[in-house]
Protein backbone atom coordinates (compact mmCIF):
# COMPACT_ATOMS: atom_id res chain seq x y z
CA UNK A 1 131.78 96.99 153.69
CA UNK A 2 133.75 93.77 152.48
CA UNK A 3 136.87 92.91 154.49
CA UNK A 4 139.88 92.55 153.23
CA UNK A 5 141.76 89.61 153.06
CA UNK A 6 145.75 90.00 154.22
CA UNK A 7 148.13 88.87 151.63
CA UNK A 8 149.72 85.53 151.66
CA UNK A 9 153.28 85.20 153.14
CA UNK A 10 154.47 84.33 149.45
CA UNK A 11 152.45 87.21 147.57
CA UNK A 12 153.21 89.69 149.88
CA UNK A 13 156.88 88.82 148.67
CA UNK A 14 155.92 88.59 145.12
CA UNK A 15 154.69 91.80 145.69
CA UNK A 16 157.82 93.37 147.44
CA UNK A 17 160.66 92.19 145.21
CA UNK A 18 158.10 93.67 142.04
CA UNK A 19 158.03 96.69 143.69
CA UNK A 20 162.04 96.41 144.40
CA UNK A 21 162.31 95.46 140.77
CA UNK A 22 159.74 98.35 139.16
CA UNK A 23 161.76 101.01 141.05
CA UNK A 24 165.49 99.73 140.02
CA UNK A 25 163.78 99.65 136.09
CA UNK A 26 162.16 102.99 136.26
CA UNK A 27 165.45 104.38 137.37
CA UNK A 28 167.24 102.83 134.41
CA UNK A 29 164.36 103.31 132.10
CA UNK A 30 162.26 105.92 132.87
CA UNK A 31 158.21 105.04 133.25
CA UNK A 32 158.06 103.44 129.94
CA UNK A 33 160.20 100.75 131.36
CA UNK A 34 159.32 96.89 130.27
CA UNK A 35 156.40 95.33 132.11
CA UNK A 36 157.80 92.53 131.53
CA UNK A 37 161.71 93.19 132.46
CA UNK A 38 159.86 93.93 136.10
CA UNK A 39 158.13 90.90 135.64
CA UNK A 40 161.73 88.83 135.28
CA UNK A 41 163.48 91.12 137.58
CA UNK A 42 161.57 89.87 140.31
CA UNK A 43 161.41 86.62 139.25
CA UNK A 44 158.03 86.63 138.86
CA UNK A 45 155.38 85.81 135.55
CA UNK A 46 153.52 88.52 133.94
CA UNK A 47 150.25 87.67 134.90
CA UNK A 48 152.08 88.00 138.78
CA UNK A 49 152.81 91.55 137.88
CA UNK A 50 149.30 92.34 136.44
CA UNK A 51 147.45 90.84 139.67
CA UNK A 52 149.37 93.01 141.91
CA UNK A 53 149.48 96.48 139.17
CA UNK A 54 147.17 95.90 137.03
CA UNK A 55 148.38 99.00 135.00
CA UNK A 56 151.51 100.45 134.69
CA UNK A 57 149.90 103.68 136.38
CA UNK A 58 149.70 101.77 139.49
CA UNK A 59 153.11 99.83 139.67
CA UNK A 60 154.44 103.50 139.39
CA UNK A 61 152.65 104.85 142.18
CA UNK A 62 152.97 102.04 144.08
CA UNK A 63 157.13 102.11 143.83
CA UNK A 64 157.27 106.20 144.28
CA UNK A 65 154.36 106.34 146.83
CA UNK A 66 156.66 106.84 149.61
CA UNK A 67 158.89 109.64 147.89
CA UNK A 68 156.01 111.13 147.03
CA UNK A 69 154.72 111.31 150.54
CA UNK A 70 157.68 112.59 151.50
CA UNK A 71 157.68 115.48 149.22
CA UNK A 72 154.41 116.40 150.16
CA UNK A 73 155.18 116.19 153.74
CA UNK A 74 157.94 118.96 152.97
CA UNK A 75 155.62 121.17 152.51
CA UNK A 76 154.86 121.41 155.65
CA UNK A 77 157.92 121.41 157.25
CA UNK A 78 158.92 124.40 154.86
CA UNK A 79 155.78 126.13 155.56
CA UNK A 80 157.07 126.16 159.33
CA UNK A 81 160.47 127.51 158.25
CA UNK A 82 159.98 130.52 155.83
CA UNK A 83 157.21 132.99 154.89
CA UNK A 84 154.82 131.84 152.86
CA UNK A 85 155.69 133.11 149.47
CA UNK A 86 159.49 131.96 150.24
CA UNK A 87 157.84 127.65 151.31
CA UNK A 88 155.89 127.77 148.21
CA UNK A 89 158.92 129.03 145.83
CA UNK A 90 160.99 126.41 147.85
CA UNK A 91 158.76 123.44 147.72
CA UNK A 92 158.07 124.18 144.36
CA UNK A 93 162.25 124.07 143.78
CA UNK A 94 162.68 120.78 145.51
CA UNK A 95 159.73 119.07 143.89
CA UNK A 96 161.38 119.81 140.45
CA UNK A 97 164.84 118.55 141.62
CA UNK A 98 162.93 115.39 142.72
CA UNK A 99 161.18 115.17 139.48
CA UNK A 100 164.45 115.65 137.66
CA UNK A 101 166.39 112.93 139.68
CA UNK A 102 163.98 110.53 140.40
CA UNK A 103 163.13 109.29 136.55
CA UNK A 104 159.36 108.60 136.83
CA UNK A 105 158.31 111.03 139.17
CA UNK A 106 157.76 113.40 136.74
CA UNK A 107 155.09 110.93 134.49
CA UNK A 108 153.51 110.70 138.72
CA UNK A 109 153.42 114.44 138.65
CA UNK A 110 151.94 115.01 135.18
CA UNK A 111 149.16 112.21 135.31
CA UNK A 112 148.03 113.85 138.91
CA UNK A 113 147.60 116.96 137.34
CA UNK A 114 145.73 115.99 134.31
CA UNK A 115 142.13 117.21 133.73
CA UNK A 116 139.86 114.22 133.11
CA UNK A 117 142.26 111.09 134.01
CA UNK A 118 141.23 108.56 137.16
CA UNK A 119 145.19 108.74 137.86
CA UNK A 120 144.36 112.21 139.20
CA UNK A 121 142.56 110.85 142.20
CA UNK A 122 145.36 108.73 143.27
CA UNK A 123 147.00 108.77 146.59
CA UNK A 124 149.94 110.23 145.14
CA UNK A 125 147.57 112.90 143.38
CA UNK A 126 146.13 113.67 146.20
CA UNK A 127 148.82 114.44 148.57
CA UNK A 128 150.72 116.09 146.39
CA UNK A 129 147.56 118.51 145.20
CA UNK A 130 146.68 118.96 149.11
CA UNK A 131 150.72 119.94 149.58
CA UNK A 132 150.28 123.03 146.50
CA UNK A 133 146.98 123.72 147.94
CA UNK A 134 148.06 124.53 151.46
CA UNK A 135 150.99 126.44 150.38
CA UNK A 136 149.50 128.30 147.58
CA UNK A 137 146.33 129.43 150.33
CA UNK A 138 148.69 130.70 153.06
CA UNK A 139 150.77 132.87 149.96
CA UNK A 140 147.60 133.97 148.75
CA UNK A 141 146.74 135.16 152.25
CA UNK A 142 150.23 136.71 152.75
CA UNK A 143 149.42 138.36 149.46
CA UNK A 144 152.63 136.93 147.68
CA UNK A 145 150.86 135.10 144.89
CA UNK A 146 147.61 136.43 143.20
CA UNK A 147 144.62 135.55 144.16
CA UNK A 148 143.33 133.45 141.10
CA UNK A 149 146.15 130.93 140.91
CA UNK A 150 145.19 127.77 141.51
CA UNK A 151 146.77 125.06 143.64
CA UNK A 152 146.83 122.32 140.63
CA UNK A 153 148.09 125.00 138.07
CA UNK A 154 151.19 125.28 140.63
CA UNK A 155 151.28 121.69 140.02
CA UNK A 156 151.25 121.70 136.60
CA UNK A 157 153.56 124.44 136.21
CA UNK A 158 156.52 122.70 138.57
CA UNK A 159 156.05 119.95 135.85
CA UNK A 160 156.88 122.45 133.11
CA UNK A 161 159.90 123.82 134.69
CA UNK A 162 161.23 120.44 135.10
CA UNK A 163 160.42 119.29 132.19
CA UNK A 164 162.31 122.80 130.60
CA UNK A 165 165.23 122.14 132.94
CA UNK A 166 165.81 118.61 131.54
CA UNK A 167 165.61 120.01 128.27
CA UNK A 168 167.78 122.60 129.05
CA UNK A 169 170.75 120.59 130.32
CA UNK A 170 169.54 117.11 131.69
CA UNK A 171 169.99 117.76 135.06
CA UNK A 172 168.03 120.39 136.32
CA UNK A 173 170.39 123.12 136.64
CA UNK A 174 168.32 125.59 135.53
CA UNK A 175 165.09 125.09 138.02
CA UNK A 176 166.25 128.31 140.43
CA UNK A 177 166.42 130.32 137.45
CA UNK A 178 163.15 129.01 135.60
CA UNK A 179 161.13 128.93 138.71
CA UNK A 180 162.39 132.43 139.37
CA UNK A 181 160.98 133.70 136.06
CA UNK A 182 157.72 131.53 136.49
CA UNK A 183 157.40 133.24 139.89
CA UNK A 184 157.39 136.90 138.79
CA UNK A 185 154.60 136.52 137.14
CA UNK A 186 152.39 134.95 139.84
CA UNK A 187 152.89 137.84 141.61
CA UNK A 188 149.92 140.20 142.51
């Protein structure tokens, strides 16, 4: 297995203030923020950007990993809190407000979710789909939520109601409602 080098002092800062930059843009912008207003933002060329991220995919994750770690760890910690049925309805709530507040999160979300793309098997993919598949097991067993559901349709699902929420009013106030009509029918 090759080793891997550690970053230079001066592209591990190149790499920081892109990252600082990328997550100030997609909170103006949204994901399809400019590449290359990141690029300037950080003071930094193109190419610079492209080394580090070499698609905007990765910038994305890379600026979100850690709120998307943290939403996944939530899971968790709400799993220890309520019954199962109750964490899953819950984390399901709080990953929609995060997708709703945190422009770009969503695009995360949906690309993690999608049959077929390499994005799937991201880090960010991966902990959130390993979050929806613990919760979605112990409600199964608890015999809240039937038996076929799938931990990724969860997934994809929590995208739709935030993606319906946003459309309903731009800023999510209709999630508890929408997740409570999404959850009757995932009932045995």
């Amino acid at each position: 297995m090759p080793q891997v080098k550690p970053m230079r002092a001066d592209a591990r800062r190149n790499y920081e203030r892109l990252l600082k930059a990328a997550a100030a843009a997609f909170a103006e912008h949204g994901e399809n923020a400019s590449l290359d207003d990141i690029a300037k933002r950080a003071g930094v060329g193109s190419g610079t950007l492209y080394r580090h991220f070499p698609t905007r995919q990765a910038l994305l994750e890379a600026a979100y990993v850690d709120r998307i770690e943290a939403i996944a760890a939530r899971a968790d910690e709400i799993a220890k809190e309520l019954p199962p049925g109750e964490a899953l309805v819950e984390w399901l709530h709080e990953l929609c407000v995060g997708t709703v507040q945190v422009r770009g999160l969503k695009a995360l979300l949906g690309s993690a979710v999608t049959d077929g793309s390499s994005a799937a098997v991201t880090a960010c993919g991966t902990s959130m789909k390993g979050a929806a598949a613990r919760l979605v097991e112990a409600a199964q067993h608890e015999g809240s939520l039937r038996a076929d559901v799938e931990p990724v349709e969860i997934l994809r699902l929590a995208h739709g109601v935030a993606t319906a929420s946003e459309l309903a009013d731009g800023q999510g106030t209709h999630i508890r409602r929408y997740l409570s009509l999404l959850t009757e029918g995932l009932r045995p």
